[in-house]
Each structure stands twice: as C-alpha cells, then as structure tokens.
PDB file of N, CA and C in Angstrom:
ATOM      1  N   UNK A   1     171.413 -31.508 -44.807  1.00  0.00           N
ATOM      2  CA  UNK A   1     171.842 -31.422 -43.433  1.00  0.00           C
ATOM      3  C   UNK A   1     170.755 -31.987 -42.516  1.00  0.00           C
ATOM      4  N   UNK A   2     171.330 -32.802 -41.979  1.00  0.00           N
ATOM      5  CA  UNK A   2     170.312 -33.288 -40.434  1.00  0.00           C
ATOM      6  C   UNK A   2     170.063 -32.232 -39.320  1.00  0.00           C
ATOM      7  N   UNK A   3     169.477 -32.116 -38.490  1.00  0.00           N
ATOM      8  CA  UNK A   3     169.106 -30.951 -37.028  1.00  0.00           C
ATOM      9  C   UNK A   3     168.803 -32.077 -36.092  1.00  0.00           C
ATOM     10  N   UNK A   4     169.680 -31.681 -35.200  1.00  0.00           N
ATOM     11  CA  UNK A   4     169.627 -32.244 -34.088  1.00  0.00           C
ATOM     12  C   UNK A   4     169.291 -31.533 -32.792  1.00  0.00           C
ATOM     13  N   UNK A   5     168.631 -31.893 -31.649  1.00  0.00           N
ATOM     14  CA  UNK A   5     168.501 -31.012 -30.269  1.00  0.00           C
ATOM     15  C   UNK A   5     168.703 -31.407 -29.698  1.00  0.00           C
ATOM     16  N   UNK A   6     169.612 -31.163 -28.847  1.00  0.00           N
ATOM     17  CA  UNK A   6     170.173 -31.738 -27.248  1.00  0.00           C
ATOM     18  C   UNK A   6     169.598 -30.657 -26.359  1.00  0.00           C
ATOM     19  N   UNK A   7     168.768 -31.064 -25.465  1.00  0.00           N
ATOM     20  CA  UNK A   7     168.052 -31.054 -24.282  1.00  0.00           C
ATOM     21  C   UNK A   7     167.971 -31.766 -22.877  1.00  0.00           C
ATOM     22  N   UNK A   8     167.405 -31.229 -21.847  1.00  0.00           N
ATOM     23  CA  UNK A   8     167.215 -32.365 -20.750  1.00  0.00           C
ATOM     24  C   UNK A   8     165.501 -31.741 -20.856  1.00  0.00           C
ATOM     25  N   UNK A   9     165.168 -32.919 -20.086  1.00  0.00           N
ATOM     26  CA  UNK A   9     163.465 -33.029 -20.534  1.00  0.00           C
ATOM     27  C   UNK A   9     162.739 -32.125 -19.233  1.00  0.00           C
ATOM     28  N   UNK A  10     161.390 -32.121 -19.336  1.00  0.00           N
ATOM     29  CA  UNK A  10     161.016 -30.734 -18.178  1.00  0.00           C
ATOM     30  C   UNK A  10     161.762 -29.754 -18.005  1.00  0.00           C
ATOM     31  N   UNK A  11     162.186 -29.490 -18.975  1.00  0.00           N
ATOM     32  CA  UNK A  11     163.228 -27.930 -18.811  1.00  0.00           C
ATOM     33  C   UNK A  11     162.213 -26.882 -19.536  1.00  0.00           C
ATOM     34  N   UNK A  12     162.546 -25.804 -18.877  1.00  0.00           N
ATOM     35  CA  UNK A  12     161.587 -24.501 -19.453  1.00  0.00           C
ATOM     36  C   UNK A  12     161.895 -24.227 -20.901  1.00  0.00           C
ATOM     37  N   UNK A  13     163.319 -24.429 -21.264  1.00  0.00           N
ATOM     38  CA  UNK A  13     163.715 -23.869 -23.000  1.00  0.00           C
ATOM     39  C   UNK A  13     163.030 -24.854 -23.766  1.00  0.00           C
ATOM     40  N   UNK A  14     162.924 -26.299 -23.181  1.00  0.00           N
ATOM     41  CA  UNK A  14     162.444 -27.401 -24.643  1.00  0.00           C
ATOM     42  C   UNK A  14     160.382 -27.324 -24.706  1.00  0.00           C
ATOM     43  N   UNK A  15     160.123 -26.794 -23.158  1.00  0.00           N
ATOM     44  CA  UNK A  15     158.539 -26.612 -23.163  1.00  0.00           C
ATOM     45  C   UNK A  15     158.365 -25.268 -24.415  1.00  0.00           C
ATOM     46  N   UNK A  16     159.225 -24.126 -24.190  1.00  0.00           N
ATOM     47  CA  UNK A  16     159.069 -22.896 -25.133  1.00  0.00           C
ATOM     48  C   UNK A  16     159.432 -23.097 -26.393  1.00  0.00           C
ATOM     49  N   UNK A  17     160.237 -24.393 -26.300  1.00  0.00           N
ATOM     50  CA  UNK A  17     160.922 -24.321 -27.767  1.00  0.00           C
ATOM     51  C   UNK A  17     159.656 -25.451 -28.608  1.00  0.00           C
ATOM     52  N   UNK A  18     159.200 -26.086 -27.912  1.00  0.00           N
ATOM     53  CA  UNK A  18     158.022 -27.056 -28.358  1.00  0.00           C
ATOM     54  C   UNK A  18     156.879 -26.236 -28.642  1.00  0.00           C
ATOM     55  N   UNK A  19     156.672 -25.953 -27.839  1.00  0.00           N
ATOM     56  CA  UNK A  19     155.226 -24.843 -27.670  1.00  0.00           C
ATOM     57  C   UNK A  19     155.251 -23.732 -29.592  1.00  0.00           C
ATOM     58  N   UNK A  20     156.856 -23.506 -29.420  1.00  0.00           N
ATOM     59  CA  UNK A  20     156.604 -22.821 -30.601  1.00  0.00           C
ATOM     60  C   UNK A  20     156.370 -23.419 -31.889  1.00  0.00           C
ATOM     61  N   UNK A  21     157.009 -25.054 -32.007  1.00  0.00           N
ATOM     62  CA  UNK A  21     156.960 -25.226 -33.374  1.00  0.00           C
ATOM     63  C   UNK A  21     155.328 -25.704 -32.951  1.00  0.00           C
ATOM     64  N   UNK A  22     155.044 -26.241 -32.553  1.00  0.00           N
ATOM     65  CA  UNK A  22     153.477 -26.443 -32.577  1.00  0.00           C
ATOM     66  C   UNK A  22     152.358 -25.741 -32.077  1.00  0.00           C
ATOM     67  N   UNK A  23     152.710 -24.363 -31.677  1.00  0.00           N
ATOM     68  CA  UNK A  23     151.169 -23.451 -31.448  1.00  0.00           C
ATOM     69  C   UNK A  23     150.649 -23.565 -30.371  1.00  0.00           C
ATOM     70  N   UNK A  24     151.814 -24.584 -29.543  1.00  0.00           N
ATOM     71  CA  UNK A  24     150.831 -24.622 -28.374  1.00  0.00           C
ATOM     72  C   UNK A  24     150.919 -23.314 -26.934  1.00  0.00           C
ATOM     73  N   UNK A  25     150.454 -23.149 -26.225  1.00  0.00           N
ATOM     74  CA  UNK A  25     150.616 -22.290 -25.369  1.00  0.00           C
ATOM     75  C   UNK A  25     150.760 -22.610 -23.306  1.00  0.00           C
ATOM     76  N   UNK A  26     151.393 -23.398 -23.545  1.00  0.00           N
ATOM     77  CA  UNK A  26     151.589 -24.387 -22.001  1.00  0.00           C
ATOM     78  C   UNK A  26     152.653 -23.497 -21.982  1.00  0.00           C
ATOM     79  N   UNK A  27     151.832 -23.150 -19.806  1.00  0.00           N
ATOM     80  CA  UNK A  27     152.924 -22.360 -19.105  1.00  0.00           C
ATOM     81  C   UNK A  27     153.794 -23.000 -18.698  1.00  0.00           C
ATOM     82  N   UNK A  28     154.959 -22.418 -18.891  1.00  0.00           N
ATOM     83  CA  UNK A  28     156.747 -22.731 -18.619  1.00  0.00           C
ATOM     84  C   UNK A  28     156.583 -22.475 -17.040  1.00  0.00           C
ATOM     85  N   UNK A  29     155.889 -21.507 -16.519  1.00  0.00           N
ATOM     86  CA  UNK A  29     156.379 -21.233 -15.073  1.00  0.00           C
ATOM     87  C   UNK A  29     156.234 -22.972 -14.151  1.00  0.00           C
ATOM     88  N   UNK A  30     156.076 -23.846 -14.233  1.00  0.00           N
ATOM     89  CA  UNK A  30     155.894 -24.319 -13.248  1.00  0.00           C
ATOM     90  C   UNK A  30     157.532 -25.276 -13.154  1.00  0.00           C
ATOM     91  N   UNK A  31     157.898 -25.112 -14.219  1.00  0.00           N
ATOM     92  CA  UNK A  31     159.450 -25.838 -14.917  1.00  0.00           C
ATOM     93  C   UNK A  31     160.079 -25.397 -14.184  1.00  0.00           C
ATOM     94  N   UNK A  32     160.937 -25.813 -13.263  1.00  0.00           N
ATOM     95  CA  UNK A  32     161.877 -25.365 -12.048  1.00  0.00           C
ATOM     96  C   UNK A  32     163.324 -25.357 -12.753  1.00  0.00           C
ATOM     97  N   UNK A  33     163.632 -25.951 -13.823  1.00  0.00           N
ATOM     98  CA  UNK A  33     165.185 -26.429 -14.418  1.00  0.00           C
ATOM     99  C   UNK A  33     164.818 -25.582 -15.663  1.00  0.00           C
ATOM    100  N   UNK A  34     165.851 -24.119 -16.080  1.00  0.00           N
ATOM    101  CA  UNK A  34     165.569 -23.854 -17.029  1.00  0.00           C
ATOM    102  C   UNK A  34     166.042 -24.705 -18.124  1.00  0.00           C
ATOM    103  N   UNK A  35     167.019 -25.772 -18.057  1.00  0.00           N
ATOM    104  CA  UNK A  35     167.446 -26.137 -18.837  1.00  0.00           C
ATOM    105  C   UNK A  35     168.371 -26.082 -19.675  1.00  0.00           C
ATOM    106  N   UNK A  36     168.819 -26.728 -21.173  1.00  0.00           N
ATOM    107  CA  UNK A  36     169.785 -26.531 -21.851  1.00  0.00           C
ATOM    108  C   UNK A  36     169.080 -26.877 -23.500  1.00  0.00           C
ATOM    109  N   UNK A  37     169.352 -26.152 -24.526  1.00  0.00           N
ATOM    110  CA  UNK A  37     168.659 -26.269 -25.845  1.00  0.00           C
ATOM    111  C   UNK A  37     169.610 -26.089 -26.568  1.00  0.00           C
ATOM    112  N   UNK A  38     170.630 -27.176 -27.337  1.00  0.00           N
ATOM    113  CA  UNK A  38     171.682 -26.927 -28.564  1.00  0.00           C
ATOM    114  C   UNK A  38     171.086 -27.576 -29.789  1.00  0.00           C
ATOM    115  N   UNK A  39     171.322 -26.988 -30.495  1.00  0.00           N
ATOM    116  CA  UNK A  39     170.651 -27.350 -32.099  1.00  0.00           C
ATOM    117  C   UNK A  39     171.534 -27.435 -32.924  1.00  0.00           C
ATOM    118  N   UNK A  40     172.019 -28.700 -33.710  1.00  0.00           N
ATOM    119  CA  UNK A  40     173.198 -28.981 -34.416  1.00  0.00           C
ATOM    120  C   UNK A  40     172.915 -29.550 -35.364  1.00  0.00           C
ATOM    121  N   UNK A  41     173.452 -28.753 -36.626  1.00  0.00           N
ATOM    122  CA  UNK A  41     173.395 -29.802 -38.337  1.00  0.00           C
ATOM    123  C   UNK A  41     174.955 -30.654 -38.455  1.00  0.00           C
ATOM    124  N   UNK A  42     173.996 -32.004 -38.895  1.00  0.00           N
ATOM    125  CA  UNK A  42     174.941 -32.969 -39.219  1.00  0.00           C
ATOM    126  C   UNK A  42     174.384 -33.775 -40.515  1.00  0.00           C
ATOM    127  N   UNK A  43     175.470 -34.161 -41.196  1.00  0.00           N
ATOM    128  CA  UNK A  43     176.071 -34.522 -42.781  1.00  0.00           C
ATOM    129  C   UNK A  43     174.823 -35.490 -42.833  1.00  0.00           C
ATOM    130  N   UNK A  44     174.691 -36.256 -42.075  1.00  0.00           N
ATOM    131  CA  UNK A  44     173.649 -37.679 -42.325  1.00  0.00           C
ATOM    132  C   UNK A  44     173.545 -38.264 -40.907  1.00  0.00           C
ATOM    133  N   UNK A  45     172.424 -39.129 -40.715  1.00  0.00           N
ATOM    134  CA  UNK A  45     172.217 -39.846 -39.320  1.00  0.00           C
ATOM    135  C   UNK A  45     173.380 -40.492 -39.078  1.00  0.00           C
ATOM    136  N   UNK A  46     174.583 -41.242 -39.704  1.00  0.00           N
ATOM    137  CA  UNK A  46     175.696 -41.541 -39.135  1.00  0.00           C
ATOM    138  C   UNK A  46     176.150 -40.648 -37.966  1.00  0.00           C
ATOM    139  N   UNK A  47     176.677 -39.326 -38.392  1.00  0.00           N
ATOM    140  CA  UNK A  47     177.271 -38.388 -38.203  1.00  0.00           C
ATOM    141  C   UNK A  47     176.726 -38.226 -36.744  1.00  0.00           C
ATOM    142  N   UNK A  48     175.171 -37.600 -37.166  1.00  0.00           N
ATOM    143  CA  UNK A  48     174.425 -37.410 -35.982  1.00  0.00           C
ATOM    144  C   UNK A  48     174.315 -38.472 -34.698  1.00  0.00           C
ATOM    145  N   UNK A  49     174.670 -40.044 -34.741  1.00  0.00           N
ATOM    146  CA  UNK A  49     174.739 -41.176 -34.374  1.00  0.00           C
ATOM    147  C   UNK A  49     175.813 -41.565 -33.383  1.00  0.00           C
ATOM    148  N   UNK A  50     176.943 -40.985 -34.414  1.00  0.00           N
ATOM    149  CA  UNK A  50     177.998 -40.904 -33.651  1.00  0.00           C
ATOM    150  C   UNK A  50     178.145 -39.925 -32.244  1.00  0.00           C
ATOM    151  N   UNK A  51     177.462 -38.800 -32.665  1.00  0.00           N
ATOM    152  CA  UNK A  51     177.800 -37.369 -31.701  1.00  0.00           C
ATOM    153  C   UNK A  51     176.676 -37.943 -30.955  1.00  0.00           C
ATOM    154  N   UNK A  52     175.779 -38.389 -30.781  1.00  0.00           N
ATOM    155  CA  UNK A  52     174.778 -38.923 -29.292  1.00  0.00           C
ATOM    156  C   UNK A  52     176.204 -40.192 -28.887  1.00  0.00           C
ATOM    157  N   UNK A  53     176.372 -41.241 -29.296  1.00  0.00           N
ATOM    158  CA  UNK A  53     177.343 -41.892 -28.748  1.00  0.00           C
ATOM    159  C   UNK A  53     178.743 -41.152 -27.821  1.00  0.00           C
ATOM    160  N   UNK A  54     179.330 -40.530 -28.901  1.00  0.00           N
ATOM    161  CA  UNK A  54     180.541 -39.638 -28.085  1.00  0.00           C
ATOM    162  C   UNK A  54     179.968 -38.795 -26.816  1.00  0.00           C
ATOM    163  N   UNK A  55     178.699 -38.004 -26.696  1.00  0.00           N
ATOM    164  CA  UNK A  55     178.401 -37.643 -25.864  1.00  0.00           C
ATOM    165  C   UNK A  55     177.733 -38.412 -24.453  1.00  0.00           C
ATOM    166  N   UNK A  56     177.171 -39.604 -25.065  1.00  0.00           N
ATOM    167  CA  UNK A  56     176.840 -40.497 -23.899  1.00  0.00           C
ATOM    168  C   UNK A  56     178.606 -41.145 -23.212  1.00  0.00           C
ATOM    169  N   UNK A  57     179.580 -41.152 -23.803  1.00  0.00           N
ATOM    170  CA  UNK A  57     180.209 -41.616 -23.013  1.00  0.00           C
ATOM    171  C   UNK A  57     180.811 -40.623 -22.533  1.00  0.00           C
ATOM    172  N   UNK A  58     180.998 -39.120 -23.080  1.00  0.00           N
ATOM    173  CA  UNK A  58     181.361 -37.968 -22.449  1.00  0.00           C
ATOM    174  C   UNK A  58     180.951 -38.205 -20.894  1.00  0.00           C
ATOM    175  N   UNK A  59     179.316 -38.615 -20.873  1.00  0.00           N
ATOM    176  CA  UNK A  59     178.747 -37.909 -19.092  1.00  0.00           C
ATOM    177  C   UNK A  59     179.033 -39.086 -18.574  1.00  0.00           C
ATOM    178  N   UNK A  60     178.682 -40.403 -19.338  1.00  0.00           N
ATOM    179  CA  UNK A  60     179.581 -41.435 -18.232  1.00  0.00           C
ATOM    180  C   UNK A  60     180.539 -41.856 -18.149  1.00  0.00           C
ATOM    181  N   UNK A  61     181.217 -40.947 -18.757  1.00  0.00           N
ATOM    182  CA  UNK A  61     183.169 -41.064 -18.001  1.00  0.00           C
ATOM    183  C   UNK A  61     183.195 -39.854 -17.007  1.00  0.00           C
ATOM    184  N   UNK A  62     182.658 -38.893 -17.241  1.00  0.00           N
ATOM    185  CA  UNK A  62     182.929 -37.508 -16.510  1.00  0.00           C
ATOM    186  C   UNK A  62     181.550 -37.125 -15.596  1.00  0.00           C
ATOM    187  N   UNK A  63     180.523 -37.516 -15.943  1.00  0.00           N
ATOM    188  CA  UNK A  63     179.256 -37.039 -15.157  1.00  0.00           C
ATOM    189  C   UNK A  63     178.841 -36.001 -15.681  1.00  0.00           C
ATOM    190  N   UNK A  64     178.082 -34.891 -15.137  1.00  0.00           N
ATOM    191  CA  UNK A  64     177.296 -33.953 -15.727  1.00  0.00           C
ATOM    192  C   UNK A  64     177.578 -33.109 -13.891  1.00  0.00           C
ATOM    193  N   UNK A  65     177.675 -31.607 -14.316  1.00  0.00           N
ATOM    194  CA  UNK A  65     177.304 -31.289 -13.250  1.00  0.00           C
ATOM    195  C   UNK A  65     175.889 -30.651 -12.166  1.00  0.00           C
ATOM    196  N   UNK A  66     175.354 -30.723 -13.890  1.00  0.00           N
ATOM    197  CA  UNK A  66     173.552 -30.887 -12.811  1.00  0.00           C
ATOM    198  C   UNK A  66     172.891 -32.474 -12.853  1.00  0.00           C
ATOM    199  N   UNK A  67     173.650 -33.067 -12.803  1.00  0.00           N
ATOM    200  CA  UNK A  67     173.236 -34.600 -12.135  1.00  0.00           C
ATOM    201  C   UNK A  67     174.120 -35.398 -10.977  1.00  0.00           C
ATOM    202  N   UNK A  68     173.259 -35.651  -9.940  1.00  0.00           N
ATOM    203  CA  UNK A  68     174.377 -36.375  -9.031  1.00  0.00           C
ATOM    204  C   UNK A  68     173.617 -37.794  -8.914  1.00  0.00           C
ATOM    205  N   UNK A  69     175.301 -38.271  -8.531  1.00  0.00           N
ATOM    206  CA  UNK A  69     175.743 -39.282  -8.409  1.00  0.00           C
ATOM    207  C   UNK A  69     176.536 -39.845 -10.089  1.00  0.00           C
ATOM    208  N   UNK A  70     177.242 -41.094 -10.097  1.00  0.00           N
ATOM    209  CA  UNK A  70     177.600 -41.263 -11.482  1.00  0.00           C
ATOM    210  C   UNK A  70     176.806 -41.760 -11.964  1.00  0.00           C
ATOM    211  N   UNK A  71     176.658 -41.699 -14.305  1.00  0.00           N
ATOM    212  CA  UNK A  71     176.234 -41.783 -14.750  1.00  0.00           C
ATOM    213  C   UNK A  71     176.216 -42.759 -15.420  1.00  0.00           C
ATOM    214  N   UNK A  72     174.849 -43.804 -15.525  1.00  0.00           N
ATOM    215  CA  UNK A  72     175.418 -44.708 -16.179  1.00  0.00           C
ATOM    216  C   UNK A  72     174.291 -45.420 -17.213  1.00  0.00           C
ATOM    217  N   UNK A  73     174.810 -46.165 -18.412  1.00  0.00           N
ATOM    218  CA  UNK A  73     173.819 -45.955 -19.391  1.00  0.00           C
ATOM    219  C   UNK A  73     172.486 -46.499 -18.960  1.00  0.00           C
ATOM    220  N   UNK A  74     171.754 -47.180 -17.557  1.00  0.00           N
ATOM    221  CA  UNK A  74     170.817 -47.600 -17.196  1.00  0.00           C
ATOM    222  C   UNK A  74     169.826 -46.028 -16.592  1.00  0.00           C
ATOM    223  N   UNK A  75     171.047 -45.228 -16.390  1.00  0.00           N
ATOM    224  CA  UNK A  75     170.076 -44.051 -16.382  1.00  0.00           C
ATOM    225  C   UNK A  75     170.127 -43.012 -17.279  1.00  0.00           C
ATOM    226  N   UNK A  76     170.218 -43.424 -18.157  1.00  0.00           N
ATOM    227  CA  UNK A  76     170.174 -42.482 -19.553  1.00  0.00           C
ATOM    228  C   UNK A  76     169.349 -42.532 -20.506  1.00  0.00           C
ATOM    229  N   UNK A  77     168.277 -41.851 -21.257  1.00  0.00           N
ATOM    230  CA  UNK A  77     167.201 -42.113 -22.481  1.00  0.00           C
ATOM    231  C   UNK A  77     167.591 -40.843 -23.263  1.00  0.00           C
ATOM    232  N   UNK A  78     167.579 -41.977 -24.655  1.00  0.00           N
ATOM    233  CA  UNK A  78     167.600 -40.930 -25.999  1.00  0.00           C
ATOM    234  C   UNK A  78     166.690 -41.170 -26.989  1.00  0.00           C
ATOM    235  N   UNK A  79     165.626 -39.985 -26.930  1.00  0.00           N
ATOM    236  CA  UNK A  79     164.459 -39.587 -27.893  1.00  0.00           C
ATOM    237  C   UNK A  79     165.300 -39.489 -29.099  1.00  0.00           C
ATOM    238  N   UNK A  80     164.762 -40.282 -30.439  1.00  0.00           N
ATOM    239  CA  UNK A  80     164.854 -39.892 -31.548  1.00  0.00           C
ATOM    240  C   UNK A  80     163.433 -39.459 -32.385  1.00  0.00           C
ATOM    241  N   UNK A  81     163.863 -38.822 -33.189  1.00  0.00           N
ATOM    242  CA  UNK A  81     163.032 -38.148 -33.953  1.00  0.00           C
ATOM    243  C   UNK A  81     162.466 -39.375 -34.569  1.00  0.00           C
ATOM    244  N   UNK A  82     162.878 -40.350 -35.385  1.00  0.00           N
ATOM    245  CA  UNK A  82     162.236 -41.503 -35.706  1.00  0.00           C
ATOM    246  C   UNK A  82     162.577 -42.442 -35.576  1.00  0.00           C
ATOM    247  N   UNK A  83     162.121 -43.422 -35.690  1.00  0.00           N
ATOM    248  CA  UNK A  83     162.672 -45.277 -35.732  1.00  0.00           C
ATOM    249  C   UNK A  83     164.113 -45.529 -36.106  1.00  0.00           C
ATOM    250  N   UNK A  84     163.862 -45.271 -37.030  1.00  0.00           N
ATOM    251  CA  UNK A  84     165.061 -45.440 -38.416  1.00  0.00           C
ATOM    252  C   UNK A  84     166.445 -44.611 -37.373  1.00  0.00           C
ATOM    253  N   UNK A  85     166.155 -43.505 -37.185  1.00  0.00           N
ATOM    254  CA  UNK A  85     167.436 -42.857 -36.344  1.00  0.00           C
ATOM    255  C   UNK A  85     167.618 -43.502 -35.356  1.00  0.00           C
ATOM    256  N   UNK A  86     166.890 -44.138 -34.520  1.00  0.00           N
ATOM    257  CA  UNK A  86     167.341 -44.178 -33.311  1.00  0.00           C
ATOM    258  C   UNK A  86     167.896 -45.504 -33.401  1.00  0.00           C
ATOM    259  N   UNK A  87     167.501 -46.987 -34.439  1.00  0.00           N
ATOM    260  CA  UNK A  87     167.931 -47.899 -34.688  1.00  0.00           C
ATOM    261  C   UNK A  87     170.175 -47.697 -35.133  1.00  0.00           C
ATOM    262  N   UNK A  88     170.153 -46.348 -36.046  1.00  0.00           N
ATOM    263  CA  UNK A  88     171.492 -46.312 -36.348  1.00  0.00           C
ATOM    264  C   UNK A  88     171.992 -45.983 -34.928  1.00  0.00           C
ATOM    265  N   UNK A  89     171.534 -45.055 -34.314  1.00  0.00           N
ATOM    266  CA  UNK A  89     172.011 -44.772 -33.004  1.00  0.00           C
ATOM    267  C   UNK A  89     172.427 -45.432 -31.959  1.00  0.00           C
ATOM    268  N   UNK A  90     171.336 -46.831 -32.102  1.00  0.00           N
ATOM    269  CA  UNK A  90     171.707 -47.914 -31.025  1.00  0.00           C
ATOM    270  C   UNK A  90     172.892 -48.611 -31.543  1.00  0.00           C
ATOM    271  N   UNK A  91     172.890 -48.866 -33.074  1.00  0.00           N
ATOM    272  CA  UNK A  91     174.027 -49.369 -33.965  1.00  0.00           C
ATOM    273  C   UNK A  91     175.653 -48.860 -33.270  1.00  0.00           C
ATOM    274  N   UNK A  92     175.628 -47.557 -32.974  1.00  0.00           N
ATOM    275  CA  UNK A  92     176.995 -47.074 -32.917  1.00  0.00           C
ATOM    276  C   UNK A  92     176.727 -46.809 -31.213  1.00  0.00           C
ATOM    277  N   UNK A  93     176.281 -46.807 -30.530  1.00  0.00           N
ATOM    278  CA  UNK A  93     176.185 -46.593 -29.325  1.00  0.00           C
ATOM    279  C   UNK A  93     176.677 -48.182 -28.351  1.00  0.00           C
ATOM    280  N   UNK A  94     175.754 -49.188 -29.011  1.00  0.00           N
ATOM    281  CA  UNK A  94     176.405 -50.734 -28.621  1.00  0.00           C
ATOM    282  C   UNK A  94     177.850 -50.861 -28.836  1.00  0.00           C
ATOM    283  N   UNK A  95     178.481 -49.962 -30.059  1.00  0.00           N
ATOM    284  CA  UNK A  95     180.259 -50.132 -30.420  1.00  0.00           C
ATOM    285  C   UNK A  95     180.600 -50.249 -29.167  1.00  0.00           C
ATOM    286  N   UNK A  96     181.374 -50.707 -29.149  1.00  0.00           N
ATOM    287  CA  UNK A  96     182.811 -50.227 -28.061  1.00  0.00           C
ATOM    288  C   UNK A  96     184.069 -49.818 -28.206  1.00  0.00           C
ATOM    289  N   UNK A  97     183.681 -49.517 -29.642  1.00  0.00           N
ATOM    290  CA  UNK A  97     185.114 -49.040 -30.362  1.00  0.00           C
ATOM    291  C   UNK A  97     185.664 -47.751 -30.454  1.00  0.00           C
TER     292      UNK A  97
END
C-alpha cells in the first residue's frame, strides 16, 4: 500500500504532524490556518496519481471554500514524496481524458 497526505501548507496540523515524524519541536502557535490533514492508502503510484489529478480538477471546476477567487492550475503546487511520483503524477495530470 502507498500513504498519501493531503494538506494545505502553513497549516498548524501538517507543522504537528511533521514535527512528530521527525522530533522536531517548532511552535504551531504562530500558524493562523489550522488546516486540513487526510492520510490515504493507495494500490500503487498510479492509483495515488490519479486521485491528485481527480482532485485537482475537483477545486478547479468547483473552487475550494477557503480559497478565493477561481482556481486554476497556475495557482496550484503538488509536493511529492519523490521524483519518480511526481513524474507519474504529471503523466496523468497533463491527460485530459
């Protein structure tokens, strides 16, 4: 199984949730957005590839409601865990299918 985290960045849950796998001890108080932290197993980086794609066009067909104005992929960044993932990711994200 793959693990995946969907986050928005400077959020208080991904500083606490970082802090823990690595020991570190950086205060959360100054993080104004608590944020959002989902953690999802998927079959293989396809899988996982696909679900960042379906979800990028989720917010830019519909938006997000803690972001204004519309969304569009010039304002969007996706951290992968490594090279290799984020290369399949761009693979199925360029689709238009």
């Amino acid at each position: 199984m793959m693990r995946s985290w969907k986050f928005r960045a400077s959020s208080k849950q991904i500083i606490e949730y970082a802090n823990s796998l690595t020991g570190n001890t950086e205060d959360i108080s100054r993080y104004y957005y608590n944020g959002e932290l989902e953690i999802y197993d998927f079959k293989n980086e396809v899988a996982e590839a696909k679900y960042v794609k379906a979800t990028i066009e989720r917010i830019t067909n519909n938006g997000h409601a803690d972001i204004e104005g519309n969304m569009t992929y010039e304002r969007i960044a996706v951290i992968a865990r490594s090279k290799y993932l984020l290369a399949i990711i761009c693979i199925y994200v360029n689709r238009r299918i």
